[in-house]
Protein backbone atom coordinates (compact mmCIF):
# COMPACT_ATOMS: atom_id res chain seq x y z
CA UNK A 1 25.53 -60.67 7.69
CA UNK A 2 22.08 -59.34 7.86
CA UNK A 3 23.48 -56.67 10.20
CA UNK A 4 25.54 -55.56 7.42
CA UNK A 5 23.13 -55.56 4.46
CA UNK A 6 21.28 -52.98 7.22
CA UNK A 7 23.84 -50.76 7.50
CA UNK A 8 24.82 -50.93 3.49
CA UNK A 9 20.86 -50.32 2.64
CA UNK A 10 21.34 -47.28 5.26
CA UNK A 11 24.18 -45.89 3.65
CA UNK A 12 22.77 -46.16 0.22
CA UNK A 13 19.53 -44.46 1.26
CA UNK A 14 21.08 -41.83 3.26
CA UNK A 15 23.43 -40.85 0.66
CA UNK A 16 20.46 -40.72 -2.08
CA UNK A 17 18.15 -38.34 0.21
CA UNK A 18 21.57 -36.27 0.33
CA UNK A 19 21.40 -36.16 -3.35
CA UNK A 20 17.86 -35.27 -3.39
CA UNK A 21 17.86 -32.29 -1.16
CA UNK A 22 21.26 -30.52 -2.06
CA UNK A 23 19.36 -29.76 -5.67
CA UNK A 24 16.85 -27.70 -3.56
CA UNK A 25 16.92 -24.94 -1.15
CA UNK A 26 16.76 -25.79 2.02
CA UNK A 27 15.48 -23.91 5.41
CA UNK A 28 18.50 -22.06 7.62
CA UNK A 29 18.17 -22.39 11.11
CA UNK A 30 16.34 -19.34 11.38
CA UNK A 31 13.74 -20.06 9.06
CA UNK A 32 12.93 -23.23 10.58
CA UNK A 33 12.54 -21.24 13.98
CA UNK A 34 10.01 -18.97 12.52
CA UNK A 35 8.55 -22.26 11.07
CA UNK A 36 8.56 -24.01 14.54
CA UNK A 37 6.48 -20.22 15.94
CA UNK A 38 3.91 -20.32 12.99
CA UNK A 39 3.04 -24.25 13.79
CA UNK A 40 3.59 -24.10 17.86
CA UNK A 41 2.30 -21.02 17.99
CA UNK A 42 0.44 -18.54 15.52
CA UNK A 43 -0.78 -21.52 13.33
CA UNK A 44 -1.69 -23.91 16.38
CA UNK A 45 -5.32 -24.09 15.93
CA UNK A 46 -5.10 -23.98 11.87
CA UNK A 47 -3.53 -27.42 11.58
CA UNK A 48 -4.15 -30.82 12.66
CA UNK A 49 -1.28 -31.40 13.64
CA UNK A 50 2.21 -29.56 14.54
CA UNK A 51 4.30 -31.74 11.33
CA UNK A 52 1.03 -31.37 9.17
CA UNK A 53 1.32 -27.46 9.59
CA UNK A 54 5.34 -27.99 9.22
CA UNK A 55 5.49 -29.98 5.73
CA UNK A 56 2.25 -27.69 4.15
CA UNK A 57 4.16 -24.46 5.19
CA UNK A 58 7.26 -25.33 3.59
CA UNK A 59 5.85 -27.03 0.51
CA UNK A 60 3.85 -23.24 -0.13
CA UNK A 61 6.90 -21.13 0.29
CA UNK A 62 9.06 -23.79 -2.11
CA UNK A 63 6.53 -24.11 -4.79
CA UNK A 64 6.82 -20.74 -6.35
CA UNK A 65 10.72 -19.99 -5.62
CA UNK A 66 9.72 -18.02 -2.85
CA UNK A 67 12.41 -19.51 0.01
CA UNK A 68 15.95 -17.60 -0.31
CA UNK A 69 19.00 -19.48 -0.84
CA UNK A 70 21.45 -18.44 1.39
CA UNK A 71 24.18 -19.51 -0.39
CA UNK A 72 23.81 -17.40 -3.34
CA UNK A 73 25.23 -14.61 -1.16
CA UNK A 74 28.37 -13.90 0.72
CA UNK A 75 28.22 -15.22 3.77
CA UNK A 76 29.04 -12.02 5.89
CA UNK A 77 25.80 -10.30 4.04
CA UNK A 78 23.94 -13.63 5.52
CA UNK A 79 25.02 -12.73 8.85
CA UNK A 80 23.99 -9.53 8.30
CA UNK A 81 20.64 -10.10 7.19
CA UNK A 82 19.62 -12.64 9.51
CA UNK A 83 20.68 -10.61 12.60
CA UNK A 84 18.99 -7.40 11.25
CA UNK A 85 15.83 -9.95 10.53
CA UNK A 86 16.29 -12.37 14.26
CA UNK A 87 13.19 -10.22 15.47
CA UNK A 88 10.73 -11.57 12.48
CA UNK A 89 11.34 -14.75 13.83
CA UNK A 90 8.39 -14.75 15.73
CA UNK A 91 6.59 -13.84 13.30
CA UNK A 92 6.75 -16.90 11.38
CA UNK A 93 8.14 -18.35 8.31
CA UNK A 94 7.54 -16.07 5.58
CA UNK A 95 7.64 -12.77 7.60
CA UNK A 96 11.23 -13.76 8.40
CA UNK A 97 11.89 -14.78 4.87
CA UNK A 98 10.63 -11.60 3.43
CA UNK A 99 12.63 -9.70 5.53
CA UNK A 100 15.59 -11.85 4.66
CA UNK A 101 14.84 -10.88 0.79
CA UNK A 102 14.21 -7.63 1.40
CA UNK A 103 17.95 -7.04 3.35
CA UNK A 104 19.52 -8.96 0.68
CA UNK A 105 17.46 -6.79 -1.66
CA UNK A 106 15.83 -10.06 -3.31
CA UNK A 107 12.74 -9.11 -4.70
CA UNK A 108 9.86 -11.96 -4.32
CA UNK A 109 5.97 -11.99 -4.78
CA UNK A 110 4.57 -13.61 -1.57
CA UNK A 111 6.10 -11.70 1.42
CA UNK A 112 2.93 -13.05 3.64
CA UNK A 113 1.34 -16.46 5.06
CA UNK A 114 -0.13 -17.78 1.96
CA UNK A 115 -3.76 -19.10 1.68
CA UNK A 116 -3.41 -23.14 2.53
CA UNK A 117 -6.13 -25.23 1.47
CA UNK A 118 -5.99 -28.93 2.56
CA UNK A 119 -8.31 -31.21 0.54
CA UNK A 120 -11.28 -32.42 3.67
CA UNK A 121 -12.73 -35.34 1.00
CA UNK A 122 -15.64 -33.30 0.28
CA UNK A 123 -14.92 -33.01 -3.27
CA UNK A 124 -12.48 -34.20 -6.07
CA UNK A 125 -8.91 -35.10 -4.56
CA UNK A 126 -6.49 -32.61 -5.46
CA UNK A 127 -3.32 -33.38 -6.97
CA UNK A 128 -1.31 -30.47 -5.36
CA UNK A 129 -1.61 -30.58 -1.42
CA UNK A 130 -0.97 -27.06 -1.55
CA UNK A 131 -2.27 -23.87 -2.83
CA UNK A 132 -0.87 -20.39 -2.21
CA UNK A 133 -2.94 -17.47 -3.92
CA UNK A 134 -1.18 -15.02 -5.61
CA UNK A 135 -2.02 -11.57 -7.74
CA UNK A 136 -3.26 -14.53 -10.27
CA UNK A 137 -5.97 -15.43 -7.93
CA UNK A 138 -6.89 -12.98 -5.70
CA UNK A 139 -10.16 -11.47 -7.47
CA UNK A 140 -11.51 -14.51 -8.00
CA UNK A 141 -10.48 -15.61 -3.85
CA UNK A 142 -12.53 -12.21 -2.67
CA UNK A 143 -14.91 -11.64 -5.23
CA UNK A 144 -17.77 -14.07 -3.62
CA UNK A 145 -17.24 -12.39 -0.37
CA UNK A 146 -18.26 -8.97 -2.13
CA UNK A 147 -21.52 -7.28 -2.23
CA UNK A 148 -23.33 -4.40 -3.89
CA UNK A 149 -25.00 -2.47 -0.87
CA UNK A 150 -28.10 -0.13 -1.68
CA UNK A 151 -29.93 2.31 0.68
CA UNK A 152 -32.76 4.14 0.51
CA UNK A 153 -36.09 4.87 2.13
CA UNK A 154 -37.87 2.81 0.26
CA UNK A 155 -39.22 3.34 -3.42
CA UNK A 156 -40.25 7.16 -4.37
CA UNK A 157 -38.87 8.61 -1.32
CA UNK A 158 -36.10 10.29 -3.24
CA UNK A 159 -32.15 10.15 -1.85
CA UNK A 160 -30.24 7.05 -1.16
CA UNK A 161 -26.46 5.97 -1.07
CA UNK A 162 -25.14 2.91 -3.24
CA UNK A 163 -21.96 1.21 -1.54
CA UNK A 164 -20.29 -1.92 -1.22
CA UNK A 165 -19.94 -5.07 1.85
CA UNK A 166 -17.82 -7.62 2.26
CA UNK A 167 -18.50 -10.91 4.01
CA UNK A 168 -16.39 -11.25 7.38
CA UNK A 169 -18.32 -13.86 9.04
CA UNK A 170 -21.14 -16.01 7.65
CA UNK A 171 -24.32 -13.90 7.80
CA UNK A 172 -22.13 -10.92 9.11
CA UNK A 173 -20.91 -7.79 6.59
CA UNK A 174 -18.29 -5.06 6.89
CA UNK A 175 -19.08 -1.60 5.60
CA UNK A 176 -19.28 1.91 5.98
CA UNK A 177 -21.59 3.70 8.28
CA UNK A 178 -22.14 6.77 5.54
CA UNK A 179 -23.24 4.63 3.08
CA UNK A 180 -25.95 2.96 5.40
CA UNK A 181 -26.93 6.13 7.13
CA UNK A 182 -29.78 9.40 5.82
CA UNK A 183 -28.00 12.22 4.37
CA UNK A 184 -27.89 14.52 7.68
CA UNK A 185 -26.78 11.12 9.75
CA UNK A 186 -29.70 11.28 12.32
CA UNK A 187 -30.76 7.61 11.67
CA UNK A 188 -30.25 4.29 9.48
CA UNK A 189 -31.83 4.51 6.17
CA UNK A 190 -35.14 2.51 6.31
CA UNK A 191 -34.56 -0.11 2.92
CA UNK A 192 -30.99 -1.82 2.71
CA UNK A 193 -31.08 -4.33 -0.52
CA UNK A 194 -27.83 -6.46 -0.70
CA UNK A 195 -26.79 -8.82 -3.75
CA UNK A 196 -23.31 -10.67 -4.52
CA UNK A 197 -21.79 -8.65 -7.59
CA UNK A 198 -21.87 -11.77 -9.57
CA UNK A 199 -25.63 -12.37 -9.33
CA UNK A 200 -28.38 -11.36 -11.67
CA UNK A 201 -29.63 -8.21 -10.59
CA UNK A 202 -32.90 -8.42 -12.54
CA UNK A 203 -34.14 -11.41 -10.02
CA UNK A 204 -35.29 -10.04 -7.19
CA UNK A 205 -34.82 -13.49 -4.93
CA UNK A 206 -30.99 -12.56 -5.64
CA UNK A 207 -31.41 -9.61 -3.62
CA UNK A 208 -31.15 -9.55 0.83
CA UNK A 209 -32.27 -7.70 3.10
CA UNK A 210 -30.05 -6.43 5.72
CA UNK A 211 -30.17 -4.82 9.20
CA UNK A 212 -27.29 -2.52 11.02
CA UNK A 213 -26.15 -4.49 14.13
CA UNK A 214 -23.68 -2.92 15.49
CA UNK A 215 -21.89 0.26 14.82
CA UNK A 216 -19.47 2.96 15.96
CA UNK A 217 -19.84 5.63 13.58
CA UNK A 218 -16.92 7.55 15.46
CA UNK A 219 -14.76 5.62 13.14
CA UNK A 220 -17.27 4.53 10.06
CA UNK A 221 -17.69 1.04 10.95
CA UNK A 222 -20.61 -0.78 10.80
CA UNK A 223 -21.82 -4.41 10.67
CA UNK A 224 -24.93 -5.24 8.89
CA UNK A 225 -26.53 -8.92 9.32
CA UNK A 226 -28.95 -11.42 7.44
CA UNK A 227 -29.25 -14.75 8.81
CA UNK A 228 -30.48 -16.18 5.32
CA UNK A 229 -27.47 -15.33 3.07
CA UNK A 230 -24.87 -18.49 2.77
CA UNK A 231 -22.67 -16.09 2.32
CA UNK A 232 -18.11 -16.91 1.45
CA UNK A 233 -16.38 -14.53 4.03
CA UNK A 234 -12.61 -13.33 4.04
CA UNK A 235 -9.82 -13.78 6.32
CA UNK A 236 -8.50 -10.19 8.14
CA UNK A 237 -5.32 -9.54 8.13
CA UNK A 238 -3.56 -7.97 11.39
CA UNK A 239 -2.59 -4.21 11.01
CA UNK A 240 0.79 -5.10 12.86
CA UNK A 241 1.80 -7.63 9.51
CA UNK A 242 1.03 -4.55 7.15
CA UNK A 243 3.76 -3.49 4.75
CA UNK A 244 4.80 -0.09 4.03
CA UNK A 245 4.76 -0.61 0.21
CA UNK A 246 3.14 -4.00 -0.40
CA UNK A 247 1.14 -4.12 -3.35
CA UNK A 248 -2.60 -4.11 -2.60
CA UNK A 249 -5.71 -4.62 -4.17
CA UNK A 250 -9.32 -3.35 -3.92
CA UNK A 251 -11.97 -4.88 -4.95
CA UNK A 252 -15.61 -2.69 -5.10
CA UNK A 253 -18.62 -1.18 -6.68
CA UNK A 254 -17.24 2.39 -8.15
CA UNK A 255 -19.92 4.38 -9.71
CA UNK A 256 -22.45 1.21 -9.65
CA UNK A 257 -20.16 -0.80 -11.82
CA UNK A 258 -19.96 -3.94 -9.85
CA UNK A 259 -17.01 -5.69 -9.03
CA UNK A 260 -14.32 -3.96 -9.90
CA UNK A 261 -10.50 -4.55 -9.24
CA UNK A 262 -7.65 -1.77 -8.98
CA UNK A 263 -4.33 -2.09 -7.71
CA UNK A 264 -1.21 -0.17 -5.73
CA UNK A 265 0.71 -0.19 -2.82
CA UNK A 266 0.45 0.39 1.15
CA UNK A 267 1.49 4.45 1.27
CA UNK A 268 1.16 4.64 5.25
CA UNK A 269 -0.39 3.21 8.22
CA UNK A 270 -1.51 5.69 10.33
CA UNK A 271 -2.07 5.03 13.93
CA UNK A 272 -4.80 6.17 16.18
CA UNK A 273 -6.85 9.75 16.07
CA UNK A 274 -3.98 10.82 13.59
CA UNK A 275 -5.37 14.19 12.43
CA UNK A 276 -5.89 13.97 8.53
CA UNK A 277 -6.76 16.15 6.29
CA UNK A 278 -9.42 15.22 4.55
CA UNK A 279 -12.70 16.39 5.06
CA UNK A 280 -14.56 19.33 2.92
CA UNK A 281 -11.61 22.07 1.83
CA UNK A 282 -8.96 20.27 3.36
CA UNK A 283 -10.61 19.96 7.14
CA UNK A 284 -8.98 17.64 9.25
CA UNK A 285 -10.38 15.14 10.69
CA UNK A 286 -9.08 12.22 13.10
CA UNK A 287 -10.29 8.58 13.74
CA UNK A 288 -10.18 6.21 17.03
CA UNK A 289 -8.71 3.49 14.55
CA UNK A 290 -5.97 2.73 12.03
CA UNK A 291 -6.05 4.18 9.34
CA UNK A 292 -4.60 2.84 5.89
CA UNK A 293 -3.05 5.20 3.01
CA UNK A 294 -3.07 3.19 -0.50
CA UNK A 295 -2.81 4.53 -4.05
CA UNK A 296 -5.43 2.09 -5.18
CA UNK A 297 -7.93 3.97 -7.27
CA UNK A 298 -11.32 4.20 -5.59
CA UNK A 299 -14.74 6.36 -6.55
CA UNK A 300 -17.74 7.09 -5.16
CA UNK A 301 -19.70 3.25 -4.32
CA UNK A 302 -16.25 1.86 -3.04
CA UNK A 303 -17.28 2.66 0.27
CA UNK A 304 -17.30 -0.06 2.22
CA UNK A 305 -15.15 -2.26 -0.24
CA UNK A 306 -11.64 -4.72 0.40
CA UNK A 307 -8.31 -3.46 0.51
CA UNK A 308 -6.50 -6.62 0.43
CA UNK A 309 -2.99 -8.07 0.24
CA UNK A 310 -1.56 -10.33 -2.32
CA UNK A 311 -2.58 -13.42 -0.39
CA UNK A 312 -6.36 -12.49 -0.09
CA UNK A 313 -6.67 -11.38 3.37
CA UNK A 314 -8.45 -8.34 4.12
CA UNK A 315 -6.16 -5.04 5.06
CA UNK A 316 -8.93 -2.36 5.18
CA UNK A 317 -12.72 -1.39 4.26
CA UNK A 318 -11.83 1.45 1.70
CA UNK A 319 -13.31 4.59 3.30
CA UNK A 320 -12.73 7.98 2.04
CA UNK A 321 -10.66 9.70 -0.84
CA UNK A 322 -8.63 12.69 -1.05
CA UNK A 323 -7.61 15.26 -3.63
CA UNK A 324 -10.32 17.45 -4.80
CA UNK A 325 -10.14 20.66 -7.03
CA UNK A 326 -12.70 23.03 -7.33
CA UNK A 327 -14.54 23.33 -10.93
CA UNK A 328 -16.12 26.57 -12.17
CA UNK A 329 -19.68 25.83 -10.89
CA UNK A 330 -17.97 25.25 -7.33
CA UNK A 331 -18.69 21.88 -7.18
CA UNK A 332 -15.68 19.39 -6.34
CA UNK A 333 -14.30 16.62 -8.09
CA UNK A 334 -12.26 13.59 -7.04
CA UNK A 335 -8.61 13.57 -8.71
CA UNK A 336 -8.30 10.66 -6.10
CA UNK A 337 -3.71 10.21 -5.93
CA UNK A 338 -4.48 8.42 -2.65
CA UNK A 339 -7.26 7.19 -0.31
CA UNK A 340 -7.48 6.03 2.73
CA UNK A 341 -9.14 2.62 4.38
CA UNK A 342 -10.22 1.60 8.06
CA UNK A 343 -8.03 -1.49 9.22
CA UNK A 344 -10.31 -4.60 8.97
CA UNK A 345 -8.94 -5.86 12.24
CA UNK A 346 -11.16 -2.90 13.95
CA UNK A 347 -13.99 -4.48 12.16
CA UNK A 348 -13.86 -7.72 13.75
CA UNK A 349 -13.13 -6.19 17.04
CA UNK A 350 -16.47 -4.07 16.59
CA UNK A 351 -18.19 -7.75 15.07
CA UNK A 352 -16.49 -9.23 18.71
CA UNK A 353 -17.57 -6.78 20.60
């Protein structure tokens, strides 16, 4: 008798988790693949545990609609899709599901990992195990890890270069070599003053001083360093997961205005010592590193600023524009259609190095 009241309970319970999940969208087979490569594999050291990184994964790309339902379509434009997509695979969960959209020409928000952030007791508990950042939330995600970046020989001296850093490491800073260097490049300028964007300027105690580490000025990159500064610091994204045509955002200090946000797309990702033309009347010149072509809007104190995705991560360290026209006095000013951004992954390779 009790035997029986088991297997009734069973059936009842079984058939009421069946009810349950056929009103949401489930995982395919491929898409828990990729899921069992992000938690095995590219997620391994991000997660406690492999069903921890499983359940928090799956949760983020549910919560927003994100996961395509496969039974919406025709089932020979499934079969399609997910043998044209079998190679994304590996690259986990919502490469694979992007891909998926994007052959079924679904269009969806979050085509990346998202940002997960796991409540570690330290604070209030939060209600919502998960949260995946979005176009919503991305300034204010990045923002702390920006700086404004002045340097100079000192007060008097005349000459200088204004810029912007961005945390990559605590005490560690991404920018550009030409905004840190003297105007004929021969050495480091002596005086480089550093404050978060969102600080008062006015209190000097606000402000850092900072020291070029390392460098490769080959390719613009340079790390600059303060062990004092409890600093927030961004995650990098790969150049390999870049999107021709994801939307993008940078985030910088054009003309001293601090903090400032544009947005566009991913033109081109251009691969090593591709010769470009963009030095003075249309000289080209080439680079030992990625290089990243975005419409974002950038100006002069952007240098050294975040390109970054939808999800927060760091893309690039916006470098250079292009488009110039000549004025009557022969001077040059920017019309800026495009500009162009060092991959952030060759920044931590230089901070590795």
């Amino acid at each position: 008798m009790n035997f029986l009241k088991f297997i009734i309970l069973l059936l009842v319970f079984s058939s009421l988790d069946f009810a349950y999940a056929e009103g949401e969208v489930q995982l395919t087979k491929y898409h828990k693949k990729a899921l069992n490569y992000d938690c095995k594999k590219n997620f391994k050291k991000k997660y406690s545990s492999t069903s921890q990184c499983k359940k928090l994964l799956t949760a983020a790309i549910k919560k927003n609609g994100e996961l395509i339902d496969v039974t919406d379509f025709d089932k020979d434009d499934v079969k399609n899709a997910q043998s044209n997509c079998a190679a994304r695979v590996k690259k986990g969960l919502f490469a694979f599901n992007s891909c998926l959209a994007k052959k079924l020409n679904v269009e969806i928000i979050i085509e990346d990992d998202p940002i997960v952030v796991v409540n570690d007791g330290s604070g209030d508990i939060e209600t919502d195990p998960v949260i995946v950042k979005n176009t919503n939330s991305v300034y204010d995600l990045v923002l702390p890890a920006t700086y404004f970046l002045i340097a100079s020989d000192g007060k008097d001296t005349g000459g200088g270069a204004q810029g912007t850093a961005v945390g990559i490491k605590p005490n560690y800073f991404a920018t550009n070599c030409h905004v840190v260097e003297n105007d004929d490049g021969s050495r480091w300028f002596k005086e480089l003053l550093m404050i978060q964007v969102d600080e008062d300027f006015a209190i000097r105690d606000n402000w850092y001083e900072m020291k070029v580490i390392k460098s490769d000025k080959t390719s613009d990159r340079c790390i600059i360093h303060n062990d004092k500064i409890d600093n927030a610091y961004v995650e990098v994204k790969r150049v390999i997961d870049i999107e021709l045509l994801e939307k993008v955002v940078a985030v910088g200090n054009p003309e001293g205005f601090p903090g400032v946000i544009t947005e566009g797309e991913v033109q081109r990702v251009y691969k090593v010592n591709t010769p470009l033309p963009v030095g003075i009347d249309g000289a080209l010149i080439e680079m030992p590193v990625e290089i990243i072509q975005s419409n974002t809007h950038i100006r002069h104190g952007n240098s050294g600023g975040g390109l970054y995705d939808l999800n927060g991560k760091l893309i690039g360290i916006t470098t250079f524009g292009q488009g110039k026209l000549k004025d009557g006095d022969d001077t040059y000013r920017e019309t800026n259609p495009f500009n162009f951004s060092v991959a952030a992954e060759r920044f931590m390779d230089l901070y590795y190095q």
